[in-house]
Structures are given as C-alpha cells and as structure tokens.
Protein backbone atom coordinates (compact mmCIF):
# COMPACT_ATOMS: atom_id res chain seq x y z
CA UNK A 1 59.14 143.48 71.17
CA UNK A 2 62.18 144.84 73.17
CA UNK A 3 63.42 141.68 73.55
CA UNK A 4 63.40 140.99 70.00
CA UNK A 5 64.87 144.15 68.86
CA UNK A 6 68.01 143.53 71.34
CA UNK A 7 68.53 139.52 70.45
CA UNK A 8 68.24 140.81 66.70
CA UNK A 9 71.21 143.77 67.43
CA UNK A 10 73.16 141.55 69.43
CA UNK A 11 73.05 138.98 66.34
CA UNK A 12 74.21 141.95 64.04
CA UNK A 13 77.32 142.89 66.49
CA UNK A 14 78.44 139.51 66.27
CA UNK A 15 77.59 138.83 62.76
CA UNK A 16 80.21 142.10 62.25
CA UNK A 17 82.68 140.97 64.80
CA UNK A 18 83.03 137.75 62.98
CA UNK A 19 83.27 139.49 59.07
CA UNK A 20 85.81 142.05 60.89
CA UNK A 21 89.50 141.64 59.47
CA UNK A 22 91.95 141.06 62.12
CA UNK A 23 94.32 143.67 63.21
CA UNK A 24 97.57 144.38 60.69
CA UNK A 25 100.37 142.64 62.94
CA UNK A 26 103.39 144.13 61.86
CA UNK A 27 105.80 141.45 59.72
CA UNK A 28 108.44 139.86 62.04
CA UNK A 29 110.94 137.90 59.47
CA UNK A 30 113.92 138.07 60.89
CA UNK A 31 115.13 135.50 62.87
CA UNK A 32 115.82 135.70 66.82
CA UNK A 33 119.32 134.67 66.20
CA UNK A 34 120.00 137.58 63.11
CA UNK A 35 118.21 139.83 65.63
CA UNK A 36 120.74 139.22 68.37
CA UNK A 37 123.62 139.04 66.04
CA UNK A 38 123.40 142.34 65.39
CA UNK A 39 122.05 143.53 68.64
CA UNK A 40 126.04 142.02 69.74
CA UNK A 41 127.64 143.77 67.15
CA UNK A 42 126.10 147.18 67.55
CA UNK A 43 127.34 147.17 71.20
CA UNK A 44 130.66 146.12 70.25
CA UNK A 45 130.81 149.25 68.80
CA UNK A 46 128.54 151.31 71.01
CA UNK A 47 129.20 149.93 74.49
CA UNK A 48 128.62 146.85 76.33
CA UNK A 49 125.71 149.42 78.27
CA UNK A 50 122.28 149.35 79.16
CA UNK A 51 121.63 152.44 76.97
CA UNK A 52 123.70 150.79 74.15
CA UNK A 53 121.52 147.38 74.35
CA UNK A 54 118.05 149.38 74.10
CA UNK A 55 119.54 151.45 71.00
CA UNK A 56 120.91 148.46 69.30
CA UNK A 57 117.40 146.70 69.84
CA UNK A 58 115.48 149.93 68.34
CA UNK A 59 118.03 149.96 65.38
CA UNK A 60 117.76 146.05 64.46
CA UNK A 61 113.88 146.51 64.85
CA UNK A 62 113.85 149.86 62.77
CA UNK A 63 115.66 148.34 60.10
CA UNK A 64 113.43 144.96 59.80
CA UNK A 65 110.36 147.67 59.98
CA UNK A 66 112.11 148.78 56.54
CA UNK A 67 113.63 145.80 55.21
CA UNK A 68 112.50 142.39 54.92
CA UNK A 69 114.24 139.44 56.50
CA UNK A 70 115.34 137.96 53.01
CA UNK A 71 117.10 141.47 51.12
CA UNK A 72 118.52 141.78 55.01
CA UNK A 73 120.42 138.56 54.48
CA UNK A 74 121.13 138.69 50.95
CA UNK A 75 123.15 142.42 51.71
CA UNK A 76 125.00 141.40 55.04
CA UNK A 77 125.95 138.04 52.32
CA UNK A 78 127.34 140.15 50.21
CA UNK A 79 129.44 142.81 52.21
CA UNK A 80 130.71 140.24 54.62
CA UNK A 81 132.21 138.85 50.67
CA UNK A 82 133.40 141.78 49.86
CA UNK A 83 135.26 142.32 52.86
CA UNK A 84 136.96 139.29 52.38
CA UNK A 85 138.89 140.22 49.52
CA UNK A 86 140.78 138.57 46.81
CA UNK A 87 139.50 138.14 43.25
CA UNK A 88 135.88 136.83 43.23
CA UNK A 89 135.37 140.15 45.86
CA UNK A 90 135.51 142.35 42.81
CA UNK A 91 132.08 140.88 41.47
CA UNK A 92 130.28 142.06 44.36
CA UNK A 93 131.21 145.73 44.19
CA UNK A 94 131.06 146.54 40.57
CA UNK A 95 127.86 144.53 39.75
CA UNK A 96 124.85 147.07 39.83
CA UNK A 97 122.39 144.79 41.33
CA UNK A 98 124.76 143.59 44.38
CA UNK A 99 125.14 147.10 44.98
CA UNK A 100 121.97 148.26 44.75
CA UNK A 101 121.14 145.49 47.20
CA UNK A 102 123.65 146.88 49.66
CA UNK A 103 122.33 150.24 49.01
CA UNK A 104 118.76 149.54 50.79
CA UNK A 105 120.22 147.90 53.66
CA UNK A 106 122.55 151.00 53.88
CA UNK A 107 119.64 153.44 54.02
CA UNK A 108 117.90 151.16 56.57
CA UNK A 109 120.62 151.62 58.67
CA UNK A 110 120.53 155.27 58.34
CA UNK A 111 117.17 155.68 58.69
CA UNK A 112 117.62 153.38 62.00
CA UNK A 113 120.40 155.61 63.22
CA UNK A 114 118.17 158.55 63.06
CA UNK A 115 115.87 157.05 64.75
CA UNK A 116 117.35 155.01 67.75
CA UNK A 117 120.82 157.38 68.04
C-alpha cells in the first residue's frame, strides 16, 4: 500500500513539474554589438577604467531593462540626425512623436545613471 501511495505522489510531482511554466528570463534584445557600442562610448567619456567599464555595462543593461531593443535604435537614429544638422535636421526636433521617442530613451538614461553612477 506504501508503495502505491509513493509511485502515485511521485507521478503527481512530475505531472506538476511538467504543467509548471518556465522561469520569466528577462528580455535580451539588444544586440552584442549596440551593447558594446555604447559600453565604448560611455568610457570615452568616463574613463578608459576598470570602474568605468563595470558602470558603463550596468548603464547599457539598465537601460535595455527599460527600453526595448527596437525604440533604443529608433532614438539613437534620430539624435545622431539631428546632430548632423542642415535642413532635413529640423524635422526631427520639432515633430512630437520623434521627440517623444527621444524622450524615453532620455529617461532610460537617467534612470541608468541613478542607478550605475
């Protein structure tokens, strides 16, 4: 009878192990290459140090944590356009959606500077 009860448990334990969801891996869109791109930027401006590499990694990572991969690109798109001047630059700071675009990667950033700085 013992025997039967513990086959019969061990048959439920699996049954639920199977039915179980699998852990919630956290999204990871962005690209090794964006990652490292900004990694090297970041210590351009914050040192070429060890302390500087390990912020710059916690910054890139808080910001993807916030941001996905896609609205990352589309923002860095349009400011590197804007920076460039000249007259199709004017679209991308006076259109509303552009900006509001730029505006989330913007708090991303500040939320990563709280975080990693």
């Amino acid at each position: 009878m013992a025997r039967i009860f513990l086959v019969a448990a061990a048959l439920l334990v699996q049954a639920h192990v199977v039915n179980a969801e699998p852990a919630q891996v956290p999204v990871n869109d962005y690209p090794t290459v964006a990652r490292a791109d900004y990694v090297f930027g970041c210590m351009q401006v914050n040192g070429q140090t060890r302390e500087a590499l390990e912020r710059c990694a916690c910054s890139i990572d808080t910001i993807a944590s916030l941001l996905p991969y896609q609205k990352y690109e589309e923002a860095e798109t349009i400011m590197r356009v804007r920076q460039r001047g000249g007259k199709n630059a004017s679209m991308f700071v006076s259109t509303p959606a552009l900006r509001a675009k730029i505006d989330d990667l913007k708090r991303a950033q500040v939320e990563a500077e709280l975080v990693c700085f």
